[in-house]
N, C-alpha and C. Protein backbone atom coordinates (compact mmCIF):
# COMPACT_ATOMS: atom_id res chain seq x y z
N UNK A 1 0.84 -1.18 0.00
CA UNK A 1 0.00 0.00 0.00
C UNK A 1 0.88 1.23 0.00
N UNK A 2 0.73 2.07 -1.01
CA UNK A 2 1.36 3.62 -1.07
C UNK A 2 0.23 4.30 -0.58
N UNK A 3 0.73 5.28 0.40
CA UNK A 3 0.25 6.90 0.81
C UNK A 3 0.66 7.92 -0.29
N UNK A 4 -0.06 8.50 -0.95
CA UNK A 4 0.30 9.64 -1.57
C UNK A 4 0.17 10.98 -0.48
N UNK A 5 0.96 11.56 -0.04
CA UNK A 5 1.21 12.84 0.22
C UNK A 5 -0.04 13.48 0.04
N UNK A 6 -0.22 14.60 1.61
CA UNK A 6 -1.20 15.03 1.12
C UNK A 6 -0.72 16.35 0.54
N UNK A 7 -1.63 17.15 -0.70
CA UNK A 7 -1.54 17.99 -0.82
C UNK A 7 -1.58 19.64 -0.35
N UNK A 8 -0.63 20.39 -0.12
CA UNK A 8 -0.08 21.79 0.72
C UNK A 8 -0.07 22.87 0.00
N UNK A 9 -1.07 23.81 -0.17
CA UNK A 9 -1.06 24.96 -0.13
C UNK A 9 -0.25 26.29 0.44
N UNK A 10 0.22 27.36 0.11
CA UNK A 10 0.95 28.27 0.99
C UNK A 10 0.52 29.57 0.64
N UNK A 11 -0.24 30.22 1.34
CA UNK A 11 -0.49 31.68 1.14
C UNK A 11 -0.01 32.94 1.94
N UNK A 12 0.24 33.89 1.75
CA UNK A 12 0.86 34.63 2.52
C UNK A 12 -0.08 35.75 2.77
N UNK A 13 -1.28 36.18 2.27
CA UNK A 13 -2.01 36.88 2.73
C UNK A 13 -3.61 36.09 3.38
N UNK A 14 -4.10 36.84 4.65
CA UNK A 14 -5.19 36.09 4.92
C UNK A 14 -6.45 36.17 3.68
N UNK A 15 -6.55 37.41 3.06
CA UNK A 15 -7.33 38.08 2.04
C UNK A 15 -7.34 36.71 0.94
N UNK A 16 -6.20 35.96 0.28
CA UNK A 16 -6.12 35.17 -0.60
C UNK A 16 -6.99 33.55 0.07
N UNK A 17 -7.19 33.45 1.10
CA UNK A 17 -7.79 32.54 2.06
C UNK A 17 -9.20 32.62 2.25
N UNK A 18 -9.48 31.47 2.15
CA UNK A 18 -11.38 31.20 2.59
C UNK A 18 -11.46 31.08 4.41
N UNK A 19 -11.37 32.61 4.69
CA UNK A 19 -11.38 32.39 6.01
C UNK A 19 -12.51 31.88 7.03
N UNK A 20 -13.22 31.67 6.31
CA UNK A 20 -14.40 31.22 6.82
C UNK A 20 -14.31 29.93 7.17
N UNK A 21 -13.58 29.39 6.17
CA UNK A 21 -13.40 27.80 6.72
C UNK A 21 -12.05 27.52 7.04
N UNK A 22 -11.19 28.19 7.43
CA UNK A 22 -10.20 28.55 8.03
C UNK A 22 -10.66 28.63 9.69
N UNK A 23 -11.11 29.80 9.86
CA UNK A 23 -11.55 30.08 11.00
C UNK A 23 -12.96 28.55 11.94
N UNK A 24 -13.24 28.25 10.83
CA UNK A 24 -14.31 27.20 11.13
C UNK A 24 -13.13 25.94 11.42
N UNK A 25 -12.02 25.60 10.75
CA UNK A 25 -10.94 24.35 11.05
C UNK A 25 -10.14 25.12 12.82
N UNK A 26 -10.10 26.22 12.75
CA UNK A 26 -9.49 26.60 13.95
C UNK A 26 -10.18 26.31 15.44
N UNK A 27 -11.64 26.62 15.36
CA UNK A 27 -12.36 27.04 16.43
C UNK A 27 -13.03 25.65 16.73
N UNK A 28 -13.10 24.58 15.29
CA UNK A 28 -13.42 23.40 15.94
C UNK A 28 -12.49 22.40 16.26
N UNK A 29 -10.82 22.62 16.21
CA UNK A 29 -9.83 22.25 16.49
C UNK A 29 -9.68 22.25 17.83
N UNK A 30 -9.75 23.61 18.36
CA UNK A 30 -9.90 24.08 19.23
C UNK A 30 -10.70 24.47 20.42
N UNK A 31 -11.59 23.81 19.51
CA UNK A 31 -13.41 24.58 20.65
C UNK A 31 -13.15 25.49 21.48
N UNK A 32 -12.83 26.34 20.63
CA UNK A 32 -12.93 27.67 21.47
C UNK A 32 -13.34 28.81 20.11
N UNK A 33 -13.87 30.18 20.64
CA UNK A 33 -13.78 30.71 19.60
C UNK A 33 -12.41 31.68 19.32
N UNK A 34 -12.28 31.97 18.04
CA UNK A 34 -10.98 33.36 17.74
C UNK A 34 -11.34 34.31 18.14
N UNK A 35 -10.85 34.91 18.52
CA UNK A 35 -10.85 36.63 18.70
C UNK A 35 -11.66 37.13 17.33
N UNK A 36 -11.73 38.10 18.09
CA UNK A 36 -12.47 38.98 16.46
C UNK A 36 -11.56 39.50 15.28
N UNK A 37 -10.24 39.73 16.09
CA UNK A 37 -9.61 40.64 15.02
C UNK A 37 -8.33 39.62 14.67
N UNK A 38 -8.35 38.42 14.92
CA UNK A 38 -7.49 37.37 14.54
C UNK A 38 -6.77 37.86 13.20
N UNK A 39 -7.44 37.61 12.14
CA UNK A 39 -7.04 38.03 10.93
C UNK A 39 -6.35 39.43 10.31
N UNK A 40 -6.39 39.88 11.53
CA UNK A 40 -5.82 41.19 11.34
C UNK A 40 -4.26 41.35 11.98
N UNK A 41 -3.77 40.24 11.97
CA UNK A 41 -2.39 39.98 13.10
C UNK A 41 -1.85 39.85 12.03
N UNK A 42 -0.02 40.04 11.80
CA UNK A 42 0.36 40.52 10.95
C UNK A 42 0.73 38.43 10.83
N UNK A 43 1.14 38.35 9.16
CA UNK A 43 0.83 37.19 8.45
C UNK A 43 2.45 36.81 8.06
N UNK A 44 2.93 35.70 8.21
CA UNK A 44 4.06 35.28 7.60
C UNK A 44 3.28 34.09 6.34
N UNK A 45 2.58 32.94 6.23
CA UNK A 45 2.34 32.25 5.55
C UNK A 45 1.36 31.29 6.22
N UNK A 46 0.11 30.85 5.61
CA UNK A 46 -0.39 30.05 6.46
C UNK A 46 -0.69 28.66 5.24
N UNK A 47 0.22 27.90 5.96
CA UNK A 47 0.19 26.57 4.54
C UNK A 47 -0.87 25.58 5.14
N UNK A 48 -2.15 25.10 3.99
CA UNK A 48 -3.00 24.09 4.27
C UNK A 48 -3.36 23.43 3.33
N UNK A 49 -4.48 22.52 3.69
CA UNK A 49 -4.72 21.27 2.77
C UNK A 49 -5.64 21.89 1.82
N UNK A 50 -5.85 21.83 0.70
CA UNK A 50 -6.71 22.18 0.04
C UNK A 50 -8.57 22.09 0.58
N UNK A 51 -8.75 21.46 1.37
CA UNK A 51 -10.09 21.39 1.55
C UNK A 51 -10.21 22.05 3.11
N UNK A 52 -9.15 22.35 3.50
CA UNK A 52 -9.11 23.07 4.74
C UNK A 52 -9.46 22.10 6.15
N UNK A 53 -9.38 21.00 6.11
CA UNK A 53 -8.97 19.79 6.89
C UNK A 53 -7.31 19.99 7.82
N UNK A 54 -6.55 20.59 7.56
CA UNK A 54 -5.70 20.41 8.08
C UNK A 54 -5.00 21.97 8.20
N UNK A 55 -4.16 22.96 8.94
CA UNK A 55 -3.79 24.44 8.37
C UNK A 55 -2.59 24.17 9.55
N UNK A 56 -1.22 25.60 9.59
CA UNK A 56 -0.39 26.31 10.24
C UNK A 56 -0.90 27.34 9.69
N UNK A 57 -0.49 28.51 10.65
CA UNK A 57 -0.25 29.94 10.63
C UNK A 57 0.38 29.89 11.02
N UNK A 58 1.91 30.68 10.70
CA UNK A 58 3.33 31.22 10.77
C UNK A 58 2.99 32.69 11.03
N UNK A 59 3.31 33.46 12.09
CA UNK A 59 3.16 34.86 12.05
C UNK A 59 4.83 35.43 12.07
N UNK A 60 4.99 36.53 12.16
CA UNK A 60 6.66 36.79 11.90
C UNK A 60 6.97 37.72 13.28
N UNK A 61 8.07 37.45 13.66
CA UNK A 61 8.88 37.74 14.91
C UNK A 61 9.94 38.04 14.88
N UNK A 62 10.46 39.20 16.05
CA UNK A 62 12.54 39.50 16.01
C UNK A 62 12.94 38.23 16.37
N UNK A 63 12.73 37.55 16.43
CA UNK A 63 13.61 35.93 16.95
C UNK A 63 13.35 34.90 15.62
N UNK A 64 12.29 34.58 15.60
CA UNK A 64 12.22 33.06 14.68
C UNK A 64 10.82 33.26 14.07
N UNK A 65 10.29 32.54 13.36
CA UNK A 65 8.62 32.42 12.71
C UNK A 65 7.75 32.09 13.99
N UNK A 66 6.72 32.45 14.12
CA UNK A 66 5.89 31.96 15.44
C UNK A 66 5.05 31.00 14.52
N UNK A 67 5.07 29.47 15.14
CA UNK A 67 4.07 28.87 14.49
C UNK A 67 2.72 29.52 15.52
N UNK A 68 1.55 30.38 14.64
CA UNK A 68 0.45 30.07 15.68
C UNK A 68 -0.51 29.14 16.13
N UNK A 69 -0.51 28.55 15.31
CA UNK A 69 -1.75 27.98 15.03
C UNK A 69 -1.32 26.56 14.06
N UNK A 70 -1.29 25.37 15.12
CA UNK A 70 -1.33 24.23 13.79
C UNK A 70 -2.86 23.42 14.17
N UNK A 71 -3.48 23.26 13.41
CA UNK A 71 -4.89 22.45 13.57
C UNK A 71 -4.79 21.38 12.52
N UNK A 72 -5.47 20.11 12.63
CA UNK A 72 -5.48 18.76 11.83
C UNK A 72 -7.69 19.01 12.71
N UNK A 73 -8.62 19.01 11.43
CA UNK A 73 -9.77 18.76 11.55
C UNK A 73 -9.60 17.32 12.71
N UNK A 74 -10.51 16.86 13.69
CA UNK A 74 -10.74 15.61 14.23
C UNK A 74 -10.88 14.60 13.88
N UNK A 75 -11.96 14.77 12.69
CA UNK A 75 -12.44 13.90 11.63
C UNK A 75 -10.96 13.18 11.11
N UNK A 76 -10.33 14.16 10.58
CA UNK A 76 -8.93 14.21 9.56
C UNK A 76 -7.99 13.09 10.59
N UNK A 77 -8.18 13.18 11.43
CA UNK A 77 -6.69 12.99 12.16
C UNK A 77 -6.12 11.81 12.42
N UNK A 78 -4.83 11.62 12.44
CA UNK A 78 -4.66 9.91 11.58
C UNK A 78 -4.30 9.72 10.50
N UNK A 79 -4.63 10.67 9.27
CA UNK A 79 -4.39 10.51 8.51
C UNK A 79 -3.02 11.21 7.70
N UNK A 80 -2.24 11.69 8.40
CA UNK A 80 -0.82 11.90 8.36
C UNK A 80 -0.80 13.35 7.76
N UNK A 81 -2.09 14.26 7.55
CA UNK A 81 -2.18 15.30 7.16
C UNK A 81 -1.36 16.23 7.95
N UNK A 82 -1.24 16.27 9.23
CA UNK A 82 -1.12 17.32 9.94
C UNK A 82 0.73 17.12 10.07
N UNK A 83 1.47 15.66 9.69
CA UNK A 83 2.84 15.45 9.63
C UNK A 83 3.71 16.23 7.85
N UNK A 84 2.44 15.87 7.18
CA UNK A 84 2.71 16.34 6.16
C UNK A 84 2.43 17.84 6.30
N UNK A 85 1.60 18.67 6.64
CA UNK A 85 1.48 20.20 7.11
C UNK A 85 3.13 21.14 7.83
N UNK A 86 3.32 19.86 8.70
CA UNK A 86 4.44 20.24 9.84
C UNK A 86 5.90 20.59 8.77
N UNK A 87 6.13 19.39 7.70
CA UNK A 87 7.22 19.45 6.96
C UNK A 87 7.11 20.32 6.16
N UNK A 88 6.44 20.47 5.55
CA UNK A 88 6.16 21.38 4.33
C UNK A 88 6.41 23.07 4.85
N UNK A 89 6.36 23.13 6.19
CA UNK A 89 6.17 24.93 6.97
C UNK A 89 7.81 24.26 7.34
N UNK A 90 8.14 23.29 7.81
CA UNK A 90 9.58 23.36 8.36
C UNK A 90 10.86 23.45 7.55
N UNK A 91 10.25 22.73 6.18
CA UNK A 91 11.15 22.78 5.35
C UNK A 91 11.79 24.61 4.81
N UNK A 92 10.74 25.27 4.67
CA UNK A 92 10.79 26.49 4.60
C UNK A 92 11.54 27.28 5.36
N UNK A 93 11.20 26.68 6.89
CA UNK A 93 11.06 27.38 8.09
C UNK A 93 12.11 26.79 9.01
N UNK A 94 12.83 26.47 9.08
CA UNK A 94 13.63 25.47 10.01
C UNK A 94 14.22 26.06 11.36
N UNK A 95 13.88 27.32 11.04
CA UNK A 95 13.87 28.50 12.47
C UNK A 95 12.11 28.67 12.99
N UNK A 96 11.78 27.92 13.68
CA UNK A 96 10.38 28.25 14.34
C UNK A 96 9.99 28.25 15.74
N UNK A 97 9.33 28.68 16.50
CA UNK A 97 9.00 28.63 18.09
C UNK A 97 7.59 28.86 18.32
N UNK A 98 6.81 28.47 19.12
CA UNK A 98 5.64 28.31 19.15
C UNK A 98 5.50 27.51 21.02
N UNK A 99 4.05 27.59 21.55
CA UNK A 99 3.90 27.09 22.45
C UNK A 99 2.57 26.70 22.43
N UNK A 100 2.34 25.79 23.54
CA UNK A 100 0.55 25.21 23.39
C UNK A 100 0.46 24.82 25.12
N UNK A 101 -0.52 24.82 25.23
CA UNK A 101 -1.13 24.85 26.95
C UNK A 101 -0.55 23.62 27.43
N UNK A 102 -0.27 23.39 28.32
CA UNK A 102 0.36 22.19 29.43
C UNK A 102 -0.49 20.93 29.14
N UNK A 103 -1.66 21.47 29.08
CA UNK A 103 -2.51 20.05 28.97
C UNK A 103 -2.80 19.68 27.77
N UNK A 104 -2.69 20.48 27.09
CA UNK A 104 -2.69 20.15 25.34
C UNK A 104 -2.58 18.78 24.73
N UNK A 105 -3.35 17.83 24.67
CA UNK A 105 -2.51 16.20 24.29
C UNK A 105 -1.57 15.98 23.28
N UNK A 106 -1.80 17.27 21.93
CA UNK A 106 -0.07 17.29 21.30
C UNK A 106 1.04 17.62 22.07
N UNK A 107 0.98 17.82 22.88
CA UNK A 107 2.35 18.38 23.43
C UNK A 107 3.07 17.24 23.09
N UNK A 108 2.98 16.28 23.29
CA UNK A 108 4.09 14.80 23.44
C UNK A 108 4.45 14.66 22.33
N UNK A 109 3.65 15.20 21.14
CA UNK A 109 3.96 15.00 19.62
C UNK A 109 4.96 16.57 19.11
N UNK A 110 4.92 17.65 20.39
CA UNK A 110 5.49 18.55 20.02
C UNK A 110 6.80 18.46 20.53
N UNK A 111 6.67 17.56 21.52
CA UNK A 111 8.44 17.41 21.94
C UNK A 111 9.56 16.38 21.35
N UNK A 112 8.75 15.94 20.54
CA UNK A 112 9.97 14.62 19.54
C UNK A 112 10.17 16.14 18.23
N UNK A 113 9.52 17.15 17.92
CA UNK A 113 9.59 17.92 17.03
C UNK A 113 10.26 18.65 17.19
N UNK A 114 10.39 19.29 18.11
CA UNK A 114 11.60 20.57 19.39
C UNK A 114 12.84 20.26 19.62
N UNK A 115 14.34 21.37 19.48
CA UNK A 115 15.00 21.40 20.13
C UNK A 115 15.01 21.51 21.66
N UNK A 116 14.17 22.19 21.95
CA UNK A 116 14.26 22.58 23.18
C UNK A 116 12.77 22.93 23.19
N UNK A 117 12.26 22.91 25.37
CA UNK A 117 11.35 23.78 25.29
C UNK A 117 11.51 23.79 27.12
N UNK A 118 10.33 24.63 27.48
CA UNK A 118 10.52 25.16 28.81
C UNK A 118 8.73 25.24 28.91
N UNK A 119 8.57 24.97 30.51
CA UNK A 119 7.42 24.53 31.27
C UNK A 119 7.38 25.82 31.36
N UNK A 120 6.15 26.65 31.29
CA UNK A 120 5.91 28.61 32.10
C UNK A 120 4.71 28.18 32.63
N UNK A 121 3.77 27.44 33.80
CA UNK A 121 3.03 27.90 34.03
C UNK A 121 1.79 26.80 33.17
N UNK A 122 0.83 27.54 32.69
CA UNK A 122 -0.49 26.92 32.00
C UNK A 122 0.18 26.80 29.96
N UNK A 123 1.36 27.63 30.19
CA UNK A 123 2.06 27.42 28.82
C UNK A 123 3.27 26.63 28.93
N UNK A 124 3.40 25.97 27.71
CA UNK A 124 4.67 25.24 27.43
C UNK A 124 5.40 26.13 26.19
N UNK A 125 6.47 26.44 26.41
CA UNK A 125 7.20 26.97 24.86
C UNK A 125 8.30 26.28 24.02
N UNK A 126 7.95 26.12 22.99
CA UNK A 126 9.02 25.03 22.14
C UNK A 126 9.76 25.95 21.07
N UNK A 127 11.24 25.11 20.56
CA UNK A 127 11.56 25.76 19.59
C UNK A 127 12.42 24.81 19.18
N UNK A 128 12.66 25.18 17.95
CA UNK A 128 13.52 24.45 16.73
C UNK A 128 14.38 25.81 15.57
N UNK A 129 15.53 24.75 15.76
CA UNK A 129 16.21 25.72 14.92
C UNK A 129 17.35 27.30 15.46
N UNK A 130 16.66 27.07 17.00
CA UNK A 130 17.06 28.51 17.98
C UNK A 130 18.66 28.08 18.13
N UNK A 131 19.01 28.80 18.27
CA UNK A 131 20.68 29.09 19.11
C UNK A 131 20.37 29.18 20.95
N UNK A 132 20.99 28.68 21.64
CA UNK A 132 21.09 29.07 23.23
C UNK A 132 20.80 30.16 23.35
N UNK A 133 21.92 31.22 22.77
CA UNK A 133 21.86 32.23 23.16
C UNK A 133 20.33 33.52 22.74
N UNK A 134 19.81 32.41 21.83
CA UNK A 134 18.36 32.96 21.63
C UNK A 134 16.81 33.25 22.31
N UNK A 135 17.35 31.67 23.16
CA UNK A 135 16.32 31.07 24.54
C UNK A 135 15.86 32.35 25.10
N UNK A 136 16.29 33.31 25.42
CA UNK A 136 15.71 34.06 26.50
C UNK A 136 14.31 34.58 25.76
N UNK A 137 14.87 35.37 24.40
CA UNK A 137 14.26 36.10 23.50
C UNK A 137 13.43 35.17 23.00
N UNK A 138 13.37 34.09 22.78
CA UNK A 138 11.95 33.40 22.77
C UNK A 138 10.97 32.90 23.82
N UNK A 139 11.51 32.74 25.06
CA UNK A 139 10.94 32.58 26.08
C UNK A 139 9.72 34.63 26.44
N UNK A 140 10.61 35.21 26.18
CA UNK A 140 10.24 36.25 26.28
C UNK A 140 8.91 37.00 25.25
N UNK A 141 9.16 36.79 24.47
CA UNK A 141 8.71 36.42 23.01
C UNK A 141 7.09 35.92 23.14
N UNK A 142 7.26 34.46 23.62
CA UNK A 142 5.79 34.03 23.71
C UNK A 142 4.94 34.10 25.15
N UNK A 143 6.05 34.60 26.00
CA UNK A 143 5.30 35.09 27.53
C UNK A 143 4.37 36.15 27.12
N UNK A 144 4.86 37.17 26.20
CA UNK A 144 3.82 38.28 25.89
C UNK A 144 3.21 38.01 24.74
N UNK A 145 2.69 37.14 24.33
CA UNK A 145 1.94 36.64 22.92
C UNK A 145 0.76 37.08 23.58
N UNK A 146 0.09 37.91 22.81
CA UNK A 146 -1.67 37.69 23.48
C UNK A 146 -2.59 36.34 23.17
N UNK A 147 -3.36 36.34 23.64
CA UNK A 147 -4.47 34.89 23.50
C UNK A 147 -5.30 35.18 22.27
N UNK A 148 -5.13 34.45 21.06
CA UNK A 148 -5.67 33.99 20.09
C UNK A 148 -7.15 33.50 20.28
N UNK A 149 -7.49 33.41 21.56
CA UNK A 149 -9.05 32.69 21.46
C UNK A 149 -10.02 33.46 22.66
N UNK A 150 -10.62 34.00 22.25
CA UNK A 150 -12.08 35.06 23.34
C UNK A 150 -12.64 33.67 24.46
């Protein structure tokens, strides 16, 4: 049995995006809702599956790419979409940092992915690609990230 790869999209403006079902893969990823003005946060690339089953948002930072946002639909998941999502932004990106809540059940899938990361609290922060001497400035970095979800 062959897997064909799933297919990856990359856009760099939200405007070029069906945010509607963007925002609909986020909030049921997440069960929570976005903020209102989500889309208005400044944009590095947000690469997804063509049917919007699977997305990253990359936003841009003085340190590294912030992954914000990686979602794999529920339905979807399993199906290697969200490994194929991860490579396709890393290959690009091989400088990235990002964090997800303590209890998050990816976390365990985010730490075979990480150079490094550090416990803060109700946040965890990961990174790949950083220098030591970078750690602080990313630790710092996503302590003041505001919350993506109302």
């Amino acid at each position: 049995l062959i897997k064909r790869g799933t297919p990856i999209l990359k856009v760099a403006q939200y405007e070029k995006l069906d945010q509607v079902r963007l925002r609909s893969l986020l909030e049921s990823s997440f069960d929570k809702p976005l903020v209102a003005d989500f889309f208005e946060h400044p944009l590095l690339a947000v690469y997804h599956e063509p049917s919007y089953r699977a997305a990253a948002v990359l936003e841009p930072s003085s340190v590294a790419p912030v992954l914000s946002k990686f979602a794999v639909d529920p339905v979807a998941q399993g199906e290697g979409m969200g490994r194929d999502i991860w490579q396709a932004f890393v290959r690009e990106h091989p400088r990235v940092i990002w964090r997800a809540r303590t209890e998050n059940p990816i976390c365990s899938w985010y730490t075979w992915q990480c150079d490094g990361l550090m416990r803060m609290g109700r946040w965890t922060v990961y990174w790949r690609g950083v220098s030591a001497e970078d750690v602080p400035a990313v630790i710092a970095e996503m302590r003041n990230r505001p919350e993506d979800f109302g």
